[in-house]
N, C-alpha and C. Protein backbone atom coordinates (compact mmCIF):
# COMPACT_ATOMS: atom_id res chain seq x y z
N UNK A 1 43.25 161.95 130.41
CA UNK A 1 42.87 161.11 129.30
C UNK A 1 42.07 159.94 129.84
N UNK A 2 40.73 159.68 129.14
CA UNK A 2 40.04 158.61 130.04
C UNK A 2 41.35 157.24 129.61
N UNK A 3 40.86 155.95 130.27
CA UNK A 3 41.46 154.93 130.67
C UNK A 3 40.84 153.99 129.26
N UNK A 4 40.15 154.25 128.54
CA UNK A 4 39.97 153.73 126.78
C UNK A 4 40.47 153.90 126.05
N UNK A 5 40.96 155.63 126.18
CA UNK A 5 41.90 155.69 125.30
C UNK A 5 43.24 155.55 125.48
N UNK A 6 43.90 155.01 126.25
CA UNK A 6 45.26 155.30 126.72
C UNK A 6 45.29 153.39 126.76
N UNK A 7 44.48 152.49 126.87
CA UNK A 7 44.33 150.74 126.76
C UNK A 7 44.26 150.85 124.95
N UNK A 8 43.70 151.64 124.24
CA UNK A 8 43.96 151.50 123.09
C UNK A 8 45.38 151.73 122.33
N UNK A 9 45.88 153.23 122.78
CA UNK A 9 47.10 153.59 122.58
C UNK A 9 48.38 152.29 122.68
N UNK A 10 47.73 151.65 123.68
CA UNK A 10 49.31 150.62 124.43
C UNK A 10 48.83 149.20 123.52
N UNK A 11 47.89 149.26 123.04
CA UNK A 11 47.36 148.03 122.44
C UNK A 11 48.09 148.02 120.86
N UNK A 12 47.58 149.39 120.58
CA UNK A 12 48.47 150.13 119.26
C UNK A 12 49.87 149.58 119.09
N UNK A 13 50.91 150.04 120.09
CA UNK A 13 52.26 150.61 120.67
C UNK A 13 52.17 148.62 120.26
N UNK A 14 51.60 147.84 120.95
CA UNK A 14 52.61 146.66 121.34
C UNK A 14 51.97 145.79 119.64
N UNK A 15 51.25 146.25 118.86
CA UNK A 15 51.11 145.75 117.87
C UNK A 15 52.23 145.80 117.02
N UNK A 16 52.50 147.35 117.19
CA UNK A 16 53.53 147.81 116.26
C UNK A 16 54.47 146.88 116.61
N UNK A 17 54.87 147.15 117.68
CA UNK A 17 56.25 145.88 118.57
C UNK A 17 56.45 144.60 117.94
N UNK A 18 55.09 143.96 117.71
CA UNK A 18 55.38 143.00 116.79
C UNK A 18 55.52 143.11 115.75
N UNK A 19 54.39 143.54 114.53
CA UNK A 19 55.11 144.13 113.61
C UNK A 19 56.52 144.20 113.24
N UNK A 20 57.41 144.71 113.87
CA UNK A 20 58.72 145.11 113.55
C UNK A 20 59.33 143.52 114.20
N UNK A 21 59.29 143.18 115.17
CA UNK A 21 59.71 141.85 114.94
C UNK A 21 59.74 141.02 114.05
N UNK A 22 58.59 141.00 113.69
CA UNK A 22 58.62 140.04 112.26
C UNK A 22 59.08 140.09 111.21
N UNK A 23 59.14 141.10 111.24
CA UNK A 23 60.14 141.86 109.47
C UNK A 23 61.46 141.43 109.78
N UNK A 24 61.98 140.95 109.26
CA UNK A 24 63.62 140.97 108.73
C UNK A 24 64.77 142.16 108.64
N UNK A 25 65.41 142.19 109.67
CA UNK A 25 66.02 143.20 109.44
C UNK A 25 67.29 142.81 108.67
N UNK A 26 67.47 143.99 107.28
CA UNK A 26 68.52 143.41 106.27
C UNK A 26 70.11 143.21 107.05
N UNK A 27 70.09 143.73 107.94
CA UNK A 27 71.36 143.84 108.65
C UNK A 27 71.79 142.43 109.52
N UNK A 28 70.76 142.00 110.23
CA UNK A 28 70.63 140.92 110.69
C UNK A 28 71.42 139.56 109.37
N UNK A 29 70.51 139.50 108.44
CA UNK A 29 70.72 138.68 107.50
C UNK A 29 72.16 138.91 107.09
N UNK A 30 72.98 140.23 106.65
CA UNK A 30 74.17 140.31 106.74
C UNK A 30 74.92 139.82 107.57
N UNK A 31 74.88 140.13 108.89
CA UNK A 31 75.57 139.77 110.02
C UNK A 31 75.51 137.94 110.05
N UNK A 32 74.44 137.41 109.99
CA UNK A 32 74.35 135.87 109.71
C UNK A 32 75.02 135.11 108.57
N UNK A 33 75.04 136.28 107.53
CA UNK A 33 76.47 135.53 106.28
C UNK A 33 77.91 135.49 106.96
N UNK A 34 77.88 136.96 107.51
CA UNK A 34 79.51 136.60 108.00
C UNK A 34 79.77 135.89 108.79
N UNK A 35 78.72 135.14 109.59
CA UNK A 35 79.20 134.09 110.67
C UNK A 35 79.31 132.84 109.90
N UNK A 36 78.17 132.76 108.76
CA UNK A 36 78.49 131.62 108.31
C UNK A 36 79.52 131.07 107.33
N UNK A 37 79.80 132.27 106.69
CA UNK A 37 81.38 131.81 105.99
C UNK A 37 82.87 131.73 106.59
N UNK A 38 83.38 130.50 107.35
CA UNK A 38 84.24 130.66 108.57
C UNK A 38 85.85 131.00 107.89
N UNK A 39 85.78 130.89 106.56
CA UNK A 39 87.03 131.38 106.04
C UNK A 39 86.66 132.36 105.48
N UNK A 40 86.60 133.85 105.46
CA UNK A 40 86.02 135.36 105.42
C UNK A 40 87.66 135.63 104.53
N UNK A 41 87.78 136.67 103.13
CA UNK A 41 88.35 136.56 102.59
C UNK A 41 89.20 138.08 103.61
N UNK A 42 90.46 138.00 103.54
CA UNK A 42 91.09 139.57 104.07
C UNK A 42 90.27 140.42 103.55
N UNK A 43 90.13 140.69 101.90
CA UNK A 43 89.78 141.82 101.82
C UNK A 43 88.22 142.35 102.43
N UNK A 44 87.09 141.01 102.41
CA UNK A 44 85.98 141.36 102.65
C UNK A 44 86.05 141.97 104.33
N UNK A 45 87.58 141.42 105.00
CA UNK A 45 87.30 141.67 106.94
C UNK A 45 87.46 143.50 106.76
N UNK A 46 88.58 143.84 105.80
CA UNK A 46 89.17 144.89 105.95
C UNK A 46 88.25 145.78 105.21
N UNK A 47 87.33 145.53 104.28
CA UNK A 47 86.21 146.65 103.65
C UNK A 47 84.97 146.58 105.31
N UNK A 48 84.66 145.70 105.74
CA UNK A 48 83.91 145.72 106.94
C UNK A 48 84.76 146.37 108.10
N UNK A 49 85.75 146.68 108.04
CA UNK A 49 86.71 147.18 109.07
C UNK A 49 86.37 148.62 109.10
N UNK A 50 86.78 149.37 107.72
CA UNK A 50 86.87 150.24 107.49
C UNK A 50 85.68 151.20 107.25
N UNK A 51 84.70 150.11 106.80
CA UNK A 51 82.89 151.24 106.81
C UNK A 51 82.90 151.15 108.80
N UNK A 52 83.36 150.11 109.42
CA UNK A 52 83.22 150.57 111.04
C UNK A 52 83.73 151.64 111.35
N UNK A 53 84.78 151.86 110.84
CA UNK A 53 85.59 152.56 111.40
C UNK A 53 84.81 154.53 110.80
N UNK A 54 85.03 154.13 109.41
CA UNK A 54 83.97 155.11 108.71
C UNK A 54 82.99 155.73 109.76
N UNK A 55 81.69 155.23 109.99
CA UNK A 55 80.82 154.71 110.79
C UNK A 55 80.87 155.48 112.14
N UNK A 56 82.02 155.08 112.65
CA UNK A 56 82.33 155.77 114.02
C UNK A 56 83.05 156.49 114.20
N UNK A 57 83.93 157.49 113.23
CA UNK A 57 84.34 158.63 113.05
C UNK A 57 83.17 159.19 112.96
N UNK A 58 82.16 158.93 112.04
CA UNK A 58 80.77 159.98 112.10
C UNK A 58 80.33 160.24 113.27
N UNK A 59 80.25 159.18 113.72
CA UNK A 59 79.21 159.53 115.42
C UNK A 59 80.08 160.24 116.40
N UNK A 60 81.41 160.39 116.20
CA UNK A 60 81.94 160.89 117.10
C UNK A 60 82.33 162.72 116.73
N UNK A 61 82.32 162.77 114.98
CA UNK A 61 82.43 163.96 114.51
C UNK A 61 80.52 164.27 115.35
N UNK A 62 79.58 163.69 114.81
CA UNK A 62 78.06 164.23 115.17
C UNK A 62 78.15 164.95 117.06
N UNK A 63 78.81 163.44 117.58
CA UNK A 63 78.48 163.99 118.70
C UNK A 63 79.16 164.90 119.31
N UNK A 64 80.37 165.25 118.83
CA UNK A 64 80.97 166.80 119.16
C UNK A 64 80.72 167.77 118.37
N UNK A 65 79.34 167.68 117.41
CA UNK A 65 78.60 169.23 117.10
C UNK A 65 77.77 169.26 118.16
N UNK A 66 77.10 168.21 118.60
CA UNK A 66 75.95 168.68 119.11
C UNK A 66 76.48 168.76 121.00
N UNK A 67 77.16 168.29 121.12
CA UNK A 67 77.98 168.63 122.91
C UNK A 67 78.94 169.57 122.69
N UNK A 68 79.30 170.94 122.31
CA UNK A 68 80.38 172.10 122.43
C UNK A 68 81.50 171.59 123.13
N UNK A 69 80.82 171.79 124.37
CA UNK A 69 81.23 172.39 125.32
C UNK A 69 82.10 171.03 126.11
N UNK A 70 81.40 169.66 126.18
CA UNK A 70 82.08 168.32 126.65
C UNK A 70 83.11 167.91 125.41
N UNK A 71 83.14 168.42 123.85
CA UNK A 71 84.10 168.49 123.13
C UNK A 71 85.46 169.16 123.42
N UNK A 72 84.88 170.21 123.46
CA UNK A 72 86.24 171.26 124.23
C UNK A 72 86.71 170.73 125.21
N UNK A 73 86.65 169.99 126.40
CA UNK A 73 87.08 169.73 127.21
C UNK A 73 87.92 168.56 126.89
N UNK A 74 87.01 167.39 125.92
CA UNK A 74 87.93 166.33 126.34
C UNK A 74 89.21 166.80 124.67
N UNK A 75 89.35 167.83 124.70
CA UNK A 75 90.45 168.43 123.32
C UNK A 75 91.50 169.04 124.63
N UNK A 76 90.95 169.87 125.61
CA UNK A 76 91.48 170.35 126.05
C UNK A 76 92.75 168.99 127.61
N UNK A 77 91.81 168.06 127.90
CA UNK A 77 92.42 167.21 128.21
C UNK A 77 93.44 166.59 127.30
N UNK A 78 93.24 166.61 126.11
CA UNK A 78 94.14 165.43 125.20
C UNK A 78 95.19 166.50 125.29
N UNK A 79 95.11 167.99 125.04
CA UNK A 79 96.45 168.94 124.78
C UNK A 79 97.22 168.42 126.33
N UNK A 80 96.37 168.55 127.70
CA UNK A 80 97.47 168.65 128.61
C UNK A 80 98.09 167.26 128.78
N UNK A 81 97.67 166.09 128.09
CA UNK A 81 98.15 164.71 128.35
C UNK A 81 99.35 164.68 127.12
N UNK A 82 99.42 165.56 126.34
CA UNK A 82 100.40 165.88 125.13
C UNK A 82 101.44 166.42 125.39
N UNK A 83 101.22 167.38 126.28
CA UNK A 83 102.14 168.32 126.93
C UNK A 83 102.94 167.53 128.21
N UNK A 84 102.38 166.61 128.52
CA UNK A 84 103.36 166.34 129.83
C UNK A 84 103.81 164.97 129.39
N UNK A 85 103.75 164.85 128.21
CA UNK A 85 104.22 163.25 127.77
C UNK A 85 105.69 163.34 127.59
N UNK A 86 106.24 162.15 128.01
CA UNK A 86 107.52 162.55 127.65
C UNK A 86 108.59 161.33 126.93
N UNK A 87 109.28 162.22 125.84
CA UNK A 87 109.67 160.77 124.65
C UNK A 87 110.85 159.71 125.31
């Protein structure tokens, strides 16, 4: 690839970079309410608790479709740490 087009490409790439800096990310702005309200009501900690928790049951159901085989294993570790536990 000549050396014009590949100074354009990265010129592209770091525009975008800003771009997305500048925008507001809505999550950000969330995250900045909950710091700023220092008395946070129970129920609002425990609905934010629970979409986490939500949240990361998914990624962990996702990432044992897409790894088989490192699923099976760490199932197969939890059975033998089950098996030698003792009450």
């Amino acid at each position: 690839m000549p050396d014009g087009e590949k100074r354009k490409r990265d010129q592209r790439d770091a525009s975008d970079l800003r771009d997305r800096r500048d925008t507001p990310d809505p999550r950000d702005r969330q995250d900045s309410q909950v710091q700023q309200d220092p008395e946070e009501s129970d129920a609002a900690r425990r609905r934010r608790r629970a979409q986490f928790l939500r949240e990361l049951h998914e990624a962990k159901a996702l990432r044992d479709r897409v790894q088989p085989r490192r699923a099976r294993a760490a199932r197969m570790r939890q059975a033998m740490r089950m098996r030698t536990f003792r009450w």
